[in-house]
PDB file of N, CA and C in Angstrom:
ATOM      1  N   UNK A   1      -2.485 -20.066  28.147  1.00  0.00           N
ATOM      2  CA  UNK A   1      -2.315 -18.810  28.820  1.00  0.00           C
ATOM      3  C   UNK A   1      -3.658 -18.083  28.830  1.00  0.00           C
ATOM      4  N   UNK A   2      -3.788 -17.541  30.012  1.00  0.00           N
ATOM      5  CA  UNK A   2      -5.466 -16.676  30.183  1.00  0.00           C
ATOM      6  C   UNK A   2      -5.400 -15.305  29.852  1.00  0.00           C
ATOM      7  N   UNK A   3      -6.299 -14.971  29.219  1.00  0.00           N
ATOM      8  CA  UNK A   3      -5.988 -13.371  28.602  1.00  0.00           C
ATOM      9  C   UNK A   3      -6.066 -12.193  29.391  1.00  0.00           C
ATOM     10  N   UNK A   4      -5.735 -11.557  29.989  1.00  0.00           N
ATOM     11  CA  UNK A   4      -5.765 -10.165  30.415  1.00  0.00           C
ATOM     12  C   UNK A   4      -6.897  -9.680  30.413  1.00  0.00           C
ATOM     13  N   UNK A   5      -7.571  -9.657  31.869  1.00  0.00           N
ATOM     14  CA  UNK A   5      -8.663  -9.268  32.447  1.00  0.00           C
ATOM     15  C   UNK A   5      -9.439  -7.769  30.957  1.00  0.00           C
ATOM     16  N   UNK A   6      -8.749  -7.075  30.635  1.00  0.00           N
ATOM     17  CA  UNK A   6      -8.938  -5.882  30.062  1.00  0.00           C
ATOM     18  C   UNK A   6      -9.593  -6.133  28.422  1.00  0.00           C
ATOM     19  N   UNK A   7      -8.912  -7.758  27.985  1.00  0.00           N
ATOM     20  CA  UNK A   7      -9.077  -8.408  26.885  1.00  0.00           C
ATOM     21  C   UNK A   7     -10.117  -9.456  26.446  1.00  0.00           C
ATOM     22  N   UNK A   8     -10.700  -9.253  25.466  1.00  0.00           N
ATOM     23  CA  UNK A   8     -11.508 -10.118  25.052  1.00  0.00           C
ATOM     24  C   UNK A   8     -11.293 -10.873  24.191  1.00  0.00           C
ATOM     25  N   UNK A   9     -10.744 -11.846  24.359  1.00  0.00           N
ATOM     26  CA  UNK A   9     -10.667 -13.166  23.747  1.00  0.00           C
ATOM     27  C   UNK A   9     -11.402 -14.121  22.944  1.00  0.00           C
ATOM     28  N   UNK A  10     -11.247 -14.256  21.599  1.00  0.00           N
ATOM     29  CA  UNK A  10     -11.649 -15.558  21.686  1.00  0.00           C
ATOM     30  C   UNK A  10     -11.030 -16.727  20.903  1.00  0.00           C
ATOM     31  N   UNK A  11     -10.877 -17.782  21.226  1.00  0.00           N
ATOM     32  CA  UNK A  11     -10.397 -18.882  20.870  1.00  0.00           C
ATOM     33  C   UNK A  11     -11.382 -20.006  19.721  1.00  0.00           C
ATOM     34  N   UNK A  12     -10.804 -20.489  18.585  1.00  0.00           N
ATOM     35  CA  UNK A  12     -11.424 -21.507  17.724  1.00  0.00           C
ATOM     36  C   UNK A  12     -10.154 -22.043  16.886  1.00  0.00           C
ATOM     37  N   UNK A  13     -10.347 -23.143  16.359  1.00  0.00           N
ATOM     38  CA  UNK A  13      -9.163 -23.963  15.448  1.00  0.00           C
ATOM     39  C   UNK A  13     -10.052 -24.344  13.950  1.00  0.00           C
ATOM     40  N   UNK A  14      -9.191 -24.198  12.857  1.00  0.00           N
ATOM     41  CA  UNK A  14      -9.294 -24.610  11.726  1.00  0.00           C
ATOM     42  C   UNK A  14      -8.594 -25.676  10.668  1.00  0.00           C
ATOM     43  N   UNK A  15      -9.575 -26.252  10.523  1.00  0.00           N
ATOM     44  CA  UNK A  15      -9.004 -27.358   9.903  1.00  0.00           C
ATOM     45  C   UNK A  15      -9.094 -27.227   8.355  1.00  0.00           C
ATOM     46  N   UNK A  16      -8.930 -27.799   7.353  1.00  0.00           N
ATOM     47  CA  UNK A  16      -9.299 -28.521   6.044  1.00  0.00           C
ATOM     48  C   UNK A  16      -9.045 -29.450   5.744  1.00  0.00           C
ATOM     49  N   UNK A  17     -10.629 -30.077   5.311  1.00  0.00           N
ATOM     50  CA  UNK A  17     -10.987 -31.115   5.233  1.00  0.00           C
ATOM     51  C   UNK A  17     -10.778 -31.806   3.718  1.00  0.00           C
ATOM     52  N   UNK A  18     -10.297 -30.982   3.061  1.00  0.00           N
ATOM     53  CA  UNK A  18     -10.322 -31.333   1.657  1.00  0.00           C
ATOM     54  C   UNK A  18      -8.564 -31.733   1.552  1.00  0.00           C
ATOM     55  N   UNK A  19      -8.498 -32.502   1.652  1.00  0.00           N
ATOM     56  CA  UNK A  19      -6.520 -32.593   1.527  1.00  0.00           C
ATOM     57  C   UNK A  19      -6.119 -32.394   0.641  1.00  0.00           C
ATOM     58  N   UNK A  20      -6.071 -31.777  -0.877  1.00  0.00           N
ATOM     59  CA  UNK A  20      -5.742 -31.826  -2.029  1.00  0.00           C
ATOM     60  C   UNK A  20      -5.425 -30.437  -1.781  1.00  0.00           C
ATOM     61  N   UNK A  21      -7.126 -28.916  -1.307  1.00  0.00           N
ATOM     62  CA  UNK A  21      -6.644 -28.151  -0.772  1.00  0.00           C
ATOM     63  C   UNK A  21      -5.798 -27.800   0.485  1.00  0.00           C
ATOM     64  N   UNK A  22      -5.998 -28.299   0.861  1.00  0.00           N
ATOM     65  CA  UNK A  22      -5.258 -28.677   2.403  1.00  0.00           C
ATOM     66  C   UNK A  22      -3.254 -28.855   1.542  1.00  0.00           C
ATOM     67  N   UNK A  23      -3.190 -28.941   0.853  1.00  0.00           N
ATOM     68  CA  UNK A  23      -1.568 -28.909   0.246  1.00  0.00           C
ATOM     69  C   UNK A  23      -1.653 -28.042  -0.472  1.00  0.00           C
ATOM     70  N   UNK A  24      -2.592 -27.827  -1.053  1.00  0.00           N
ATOM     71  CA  UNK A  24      -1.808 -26.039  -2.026  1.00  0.00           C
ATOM     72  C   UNK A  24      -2.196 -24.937  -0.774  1.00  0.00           C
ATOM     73  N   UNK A  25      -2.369 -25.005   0.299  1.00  0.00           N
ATOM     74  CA  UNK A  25      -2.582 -24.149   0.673  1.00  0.00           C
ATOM     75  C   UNK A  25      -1.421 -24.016   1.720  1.00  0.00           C
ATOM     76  N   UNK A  26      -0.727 -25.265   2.123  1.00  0.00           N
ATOM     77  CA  UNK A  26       0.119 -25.504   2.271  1.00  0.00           C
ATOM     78  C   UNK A  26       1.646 -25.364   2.056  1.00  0.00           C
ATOM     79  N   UNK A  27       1.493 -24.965   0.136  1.00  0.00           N
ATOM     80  CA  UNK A  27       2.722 -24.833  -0.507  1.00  0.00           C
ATOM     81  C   UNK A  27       2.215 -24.121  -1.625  1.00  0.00           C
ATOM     82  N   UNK A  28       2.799 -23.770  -2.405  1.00  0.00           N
ATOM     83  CA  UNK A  28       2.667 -23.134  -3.360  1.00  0.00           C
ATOM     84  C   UNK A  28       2.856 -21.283  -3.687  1.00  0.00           C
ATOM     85  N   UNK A  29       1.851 -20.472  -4.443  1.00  0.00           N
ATOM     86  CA  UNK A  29       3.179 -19.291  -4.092  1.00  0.00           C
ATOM     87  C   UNK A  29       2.832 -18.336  -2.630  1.00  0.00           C
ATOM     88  N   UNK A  30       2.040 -19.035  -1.942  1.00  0.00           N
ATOM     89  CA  UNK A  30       2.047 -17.904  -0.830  1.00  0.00           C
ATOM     90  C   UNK A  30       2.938 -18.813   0.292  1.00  0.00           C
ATOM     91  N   UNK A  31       3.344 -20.067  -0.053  1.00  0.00           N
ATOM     92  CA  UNK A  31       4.567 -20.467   0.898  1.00  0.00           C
ATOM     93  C   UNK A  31       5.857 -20.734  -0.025  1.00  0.00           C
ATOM     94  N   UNK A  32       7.084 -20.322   0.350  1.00  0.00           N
ATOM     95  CA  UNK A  32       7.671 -21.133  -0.716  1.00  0.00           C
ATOM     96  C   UNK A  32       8.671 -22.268  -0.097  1.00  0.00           C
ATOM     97  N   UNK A  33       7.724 -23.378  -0.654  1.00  0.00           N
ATOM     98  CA  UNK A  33       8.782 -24.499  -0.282  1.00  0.00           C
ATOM     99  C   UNK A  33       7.730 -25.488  -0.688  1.00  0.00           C
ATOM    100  N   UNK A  34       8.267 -27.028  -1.226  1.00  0.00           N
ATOM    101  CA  UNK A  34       7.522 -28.024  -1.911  1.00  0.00           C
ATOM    102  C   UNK A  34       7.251 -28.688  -0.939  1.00  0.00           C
ATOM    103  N   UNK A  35       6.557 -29.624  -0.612  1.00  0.00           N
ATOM    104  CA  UNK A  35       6.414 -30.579   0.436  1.00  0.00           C
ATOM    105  C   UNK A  35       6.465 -32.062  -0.356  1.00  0.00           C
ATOM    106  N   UNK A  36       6.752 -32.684   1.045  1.00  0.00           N
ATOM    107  CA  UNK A  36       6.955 -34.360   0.489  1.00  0.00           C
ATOM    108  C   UNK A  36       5.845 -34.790   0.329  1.00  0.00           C
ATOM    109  N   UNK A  37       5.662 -36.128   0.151  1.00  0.00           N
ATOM    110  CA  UNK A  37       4.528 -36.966   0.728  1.00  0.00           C
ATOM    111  C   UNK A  37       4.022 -36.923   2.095  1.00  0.00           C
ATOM    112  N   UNK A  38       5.587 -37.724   2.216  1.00  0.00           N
ATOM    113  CA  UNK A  38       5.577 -37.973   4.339  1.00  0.00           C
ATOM    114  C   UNK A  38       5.729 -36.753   4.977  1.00  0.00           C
ATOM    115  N   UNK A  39       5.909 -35.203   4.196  1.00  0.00           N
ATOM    116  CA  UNK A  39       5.783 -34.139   5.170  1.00  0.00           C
ATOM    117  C   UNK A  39       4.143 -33.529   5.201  1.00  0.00           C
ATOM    118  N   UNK A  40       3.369 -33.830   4.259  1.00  0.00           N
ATOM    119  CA  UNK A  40       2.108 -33.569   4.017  1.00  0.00           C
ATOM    120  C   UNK A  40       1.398 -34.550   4.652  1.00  0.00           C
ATOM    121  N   UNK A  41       1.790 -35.665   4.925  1.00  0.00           N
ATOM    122  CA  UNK A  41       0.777 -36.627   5.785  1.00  0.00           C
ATOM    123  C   UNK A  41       0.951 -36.321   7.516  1.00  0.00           C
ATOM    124  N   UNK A  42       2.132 -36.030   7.467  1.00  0.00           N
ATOM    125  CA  UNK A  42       2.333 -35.524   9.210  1.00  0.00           C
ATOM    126  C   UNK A  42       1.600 -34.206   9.252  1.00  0.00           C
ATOM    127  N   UNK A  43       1.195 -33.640   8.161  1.00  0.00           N
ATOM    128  CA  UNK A  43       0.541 -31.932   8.642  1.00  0.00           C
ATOM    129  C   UNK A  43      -0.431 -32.338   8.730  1.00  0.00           C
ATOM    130  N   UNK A  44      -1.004 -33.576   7.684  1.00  0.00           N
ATOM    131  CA  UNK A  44      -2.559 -33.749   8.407  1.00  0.00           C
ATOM    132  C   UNK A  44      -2.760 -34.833   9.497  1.00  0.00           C
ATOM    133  N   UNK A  45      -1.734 -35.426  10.153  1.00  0.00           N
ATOM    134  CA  UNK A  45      -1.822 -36.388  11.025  1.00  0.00           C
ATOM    135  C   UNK A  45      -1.685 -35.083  12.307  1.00  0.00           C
ATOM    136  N   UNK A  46      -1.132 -33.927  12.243  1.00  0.00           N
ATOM    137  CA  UNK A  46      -0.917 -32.618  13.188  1.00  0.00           C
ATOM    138  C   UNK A  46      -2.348 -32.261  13.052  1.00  0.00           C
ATOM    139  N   UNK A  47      -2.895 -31.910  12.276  1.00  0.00           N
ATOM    140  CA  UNK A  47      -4.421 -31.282  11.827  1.00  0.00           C
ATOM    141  C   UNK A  47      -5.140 -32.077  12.518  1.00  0.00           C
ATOM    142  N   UNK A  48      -5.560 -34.060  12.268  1.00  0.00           N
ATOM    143  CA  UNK A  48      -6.397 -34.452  13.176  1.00  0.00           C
ATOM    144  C   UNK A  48      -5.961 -34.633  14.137  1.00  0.00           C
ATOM    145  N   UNK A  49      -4.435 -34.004  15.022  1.00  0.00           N
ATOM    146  CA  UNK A  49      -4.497 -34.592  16.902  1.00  0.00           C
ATOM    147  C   UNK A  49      -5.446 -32.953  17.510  1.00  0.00           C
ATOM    148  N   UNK A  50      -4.704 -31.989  16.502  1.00  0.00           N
ATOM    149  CA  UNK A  50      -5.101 -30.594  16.893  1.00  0.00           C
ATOM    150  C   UNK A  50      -6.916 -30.826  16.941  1.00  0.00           C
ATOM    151  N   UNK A  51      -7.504 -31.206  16.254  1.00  0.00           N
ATOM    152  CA  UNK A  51      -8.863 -31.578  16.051  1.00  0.00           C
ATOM    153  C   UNK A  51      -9.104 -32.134  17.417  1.00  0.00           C
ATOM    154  N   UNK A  52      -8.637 -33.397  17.389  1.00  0.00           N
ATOM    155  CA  UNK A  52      -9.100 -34.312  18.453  1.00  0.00           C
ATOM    156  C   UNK A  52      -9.038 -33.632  20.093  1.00  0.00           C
ATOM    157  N   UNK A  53      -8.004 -33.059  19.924  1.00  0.00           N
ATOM    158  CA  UNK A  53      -7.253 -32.071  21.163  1.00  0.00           C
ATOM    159  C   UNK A  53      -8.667 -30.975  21.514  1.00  0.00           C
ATOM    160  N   UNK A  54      -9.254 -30.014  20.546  1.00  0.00           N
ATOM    161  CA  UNK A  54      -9.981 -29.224  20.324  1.00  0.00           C
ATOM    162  C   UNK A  54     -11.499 -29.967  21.050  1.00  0.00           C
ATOM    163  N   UNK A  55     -11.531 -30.947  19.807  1.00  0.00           N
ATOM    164  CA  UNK A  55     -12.820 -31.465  20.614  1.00  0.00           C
ATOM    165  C   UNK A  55     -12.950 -31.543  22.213  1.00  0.00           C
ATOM    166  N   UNK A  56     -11.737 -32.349  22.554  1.00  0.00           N
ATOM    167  CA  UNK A  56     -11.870 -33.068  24.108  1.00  0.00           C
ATOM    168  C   UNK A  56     -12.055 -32.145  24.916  1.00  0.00           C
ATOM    169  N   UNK A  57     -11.077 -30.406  24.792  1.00  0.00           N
ATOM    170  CA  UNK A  57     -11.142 -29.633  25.262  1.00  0.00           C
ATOM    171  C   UNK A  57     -12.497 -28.758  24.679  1.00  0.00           C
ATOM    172  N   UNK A  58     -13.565 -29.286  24.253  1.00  0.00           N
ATOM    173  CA  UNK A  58     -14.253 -28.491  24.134  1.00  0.00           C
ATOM    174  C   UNK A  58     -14.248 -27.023  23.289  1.00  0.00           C
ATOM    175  N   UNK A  59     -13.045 -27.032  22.618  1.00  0.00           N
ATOM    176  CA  UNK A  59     -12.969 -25.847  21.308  1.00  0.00           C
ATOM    177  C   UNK A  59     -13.984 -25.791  20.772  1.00  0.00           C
ATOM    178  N   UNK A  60     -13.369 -24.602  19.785  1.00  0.00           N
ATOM    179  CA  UNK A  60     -14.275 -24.953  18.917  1.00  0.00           C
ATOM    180  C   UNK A  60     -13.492 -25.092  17.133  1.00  0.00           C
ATOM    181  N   UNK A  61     -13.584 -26.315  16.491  1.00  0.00           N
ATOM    182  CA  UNK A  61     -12.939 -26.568  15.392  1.00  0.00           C
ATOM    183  C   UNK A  61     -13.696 -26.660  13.994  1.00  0.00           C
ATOM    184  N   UNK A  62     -13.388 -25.707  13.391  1.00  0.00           N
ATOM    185  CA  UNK A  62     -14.234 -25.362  11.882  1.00  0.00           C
ATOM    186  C   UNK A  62     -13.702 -25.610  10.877  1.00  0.00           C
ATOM    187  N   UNK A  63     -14.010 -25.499   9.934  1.00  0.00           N
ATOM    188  CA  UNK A  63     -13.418 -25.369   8.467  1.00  0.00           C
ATOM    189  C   UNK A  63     -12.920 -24.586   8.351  1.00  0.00           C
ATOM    190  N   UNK A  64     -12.032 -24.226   7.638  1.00  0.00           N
ATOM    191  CA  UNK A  64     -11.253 -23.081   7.282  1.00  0.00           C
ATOM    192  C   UNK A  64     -12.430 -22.364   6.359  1.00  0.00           C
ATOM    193  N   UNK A  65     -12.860 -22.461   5.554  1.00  0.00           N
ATOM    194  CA  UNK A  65     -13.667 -21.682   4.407  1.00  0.00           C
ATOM    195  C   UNK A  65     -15.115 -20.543   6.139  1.00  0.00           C
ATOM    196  N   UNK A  66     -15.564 -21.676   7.057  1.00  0.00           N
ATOM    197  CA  UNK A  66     -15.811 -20.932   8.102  1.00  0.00           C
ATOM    198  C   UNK A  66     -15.448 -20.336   8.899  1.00  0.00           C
ATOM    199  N   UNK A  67     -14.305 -19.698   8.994  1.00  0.00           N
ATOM    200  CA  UNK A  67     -13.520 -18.997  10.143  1.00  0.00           C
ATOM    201  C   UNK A  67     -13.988 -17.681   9.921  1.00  0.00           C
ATOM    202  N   UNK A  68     -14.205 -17.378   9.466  1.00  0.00           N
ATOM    203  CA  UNK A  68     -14.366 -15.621   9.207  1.00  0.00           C
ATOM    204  C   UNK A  68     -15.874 -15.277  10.058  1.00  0.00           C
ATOM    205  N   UNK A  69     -16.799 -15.845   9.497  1.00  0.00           N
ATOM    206  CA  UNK A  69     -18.349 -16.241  10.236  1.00  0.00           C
ATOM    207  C   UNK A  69     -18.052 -17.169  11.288  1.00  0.00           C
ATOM    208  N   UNK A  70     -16.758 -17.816  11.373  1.00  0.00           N
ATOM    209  CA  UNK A  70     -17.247 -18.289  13.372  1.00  0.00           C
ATOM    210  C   UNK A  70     -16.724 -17.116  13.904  1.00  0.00           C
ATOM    211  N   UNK A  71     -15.272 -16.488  13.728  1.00  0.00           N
ATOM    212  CA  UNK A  71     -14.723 -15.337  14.503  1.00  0.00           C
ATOM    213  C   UNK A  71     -15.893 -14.183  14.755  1.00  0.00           C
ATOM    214  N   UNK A  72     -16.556 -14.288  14.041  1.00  0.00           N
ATOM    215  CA  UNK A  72     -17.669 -12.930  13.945  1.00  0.00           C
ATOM    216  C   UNK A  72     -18.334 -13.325  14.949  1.00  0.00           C
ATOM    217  N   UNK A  73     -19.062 -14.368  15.033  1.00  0.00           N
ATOM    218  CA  UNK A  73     -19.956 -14.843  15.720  1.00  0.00           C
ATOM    219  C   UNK A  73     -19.497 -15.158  17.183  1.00  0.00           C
ATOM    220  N   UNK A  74     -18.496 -15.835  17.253  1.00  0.00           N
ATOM    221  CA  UNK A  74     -17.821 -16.011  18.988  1.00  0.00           C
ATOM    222  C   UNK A  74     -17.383 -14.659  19.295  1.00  0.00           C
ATOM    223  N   UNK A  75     -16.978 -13.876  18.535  1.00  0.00           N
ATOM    224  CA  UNK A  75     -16.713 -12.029  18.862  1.00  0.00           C
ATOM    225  C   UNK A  75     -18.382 -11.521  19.163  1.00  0.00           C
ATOM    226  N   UNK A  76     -19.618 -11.604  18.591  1.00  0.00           N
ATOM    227  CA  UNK A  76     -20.672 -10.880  19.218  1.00  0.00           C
ATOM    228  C   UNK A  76     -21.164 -11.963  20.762  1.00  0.00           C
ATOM    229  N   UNK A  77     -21.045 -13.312  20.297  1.00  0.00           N
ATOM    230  CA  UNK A  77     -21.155 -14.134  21.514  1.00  0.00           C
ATOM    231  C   UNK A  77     -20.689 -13.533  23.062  1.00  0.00           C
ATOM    232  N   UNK A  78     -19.511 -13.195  22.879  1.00  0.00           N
ATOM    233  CA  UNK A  78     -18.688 -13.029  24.090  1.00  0.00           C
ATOM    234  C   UNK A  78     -18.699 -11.199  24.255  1.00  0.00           C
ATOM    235  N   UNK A  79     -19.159 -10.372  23.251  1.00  0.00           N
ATOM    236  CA  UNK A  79     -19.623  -9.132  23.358  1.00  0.00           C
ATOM    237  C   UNK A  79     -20.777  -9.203  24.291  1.00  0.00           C
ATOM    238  N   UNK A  80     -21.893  -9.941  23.487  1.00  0.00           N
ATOM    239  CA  UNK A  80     -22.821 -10.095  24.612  1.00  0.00           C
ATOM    240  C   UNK A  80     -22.851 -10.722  26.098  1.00  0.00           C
ATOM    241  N   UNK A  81     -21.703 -11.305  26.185  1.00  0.00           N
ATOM    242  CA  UNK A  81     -21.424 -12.037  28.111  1.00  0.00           C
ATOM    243  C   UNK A  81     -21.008 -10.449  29.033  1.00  0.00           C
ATOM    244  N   UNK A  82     -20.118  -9.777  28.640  1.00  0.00           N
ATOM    245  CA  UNK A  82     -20.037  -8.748  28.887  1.00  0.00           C
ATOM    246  C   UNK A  82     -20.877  -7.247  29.029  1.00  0.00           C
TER     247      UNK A  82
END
């Protein structure tokens, strides 16, 4: 969906690359619910299509620990197109 002429947008995806964190972050007390094996391997088999998806389309896909400094940065990026 395209954003509203009035709106400034911007779009990026996050991954983690560390799978050990990549499950407590997943579960534990800020979610509550345990995960399986086979439900933790489909979140990261979801994580690399979303990746792969990102790339092809030209996203942009970071680390999670970088999201805060890419959002900043694609927010003055697209400040300055305007």
């Amino acid at each position: 969906m395209a954003a509203e002429e009035d709106v400034n947008a911007i779009e990026f995806y996050l991954r983690e690359s560390n799978s050990a964190q990549h499950r407590r972050m997943l579960g534990g007390p800020t979610h509550d619910r345990a995960m399986t094996d086979a439900q933790f391997d489909r979140c990261r088999l979801i994580q690399a299509f979303i990746g792969e998806e990102a790339r092809r389309l030209g996203k942009v896909f970071v680390e999670f620990d970088e999201g805060v400094e890419t959002a900043m940065r694609l927010i003055e990026e697209s400040l300055e197109e305007n």
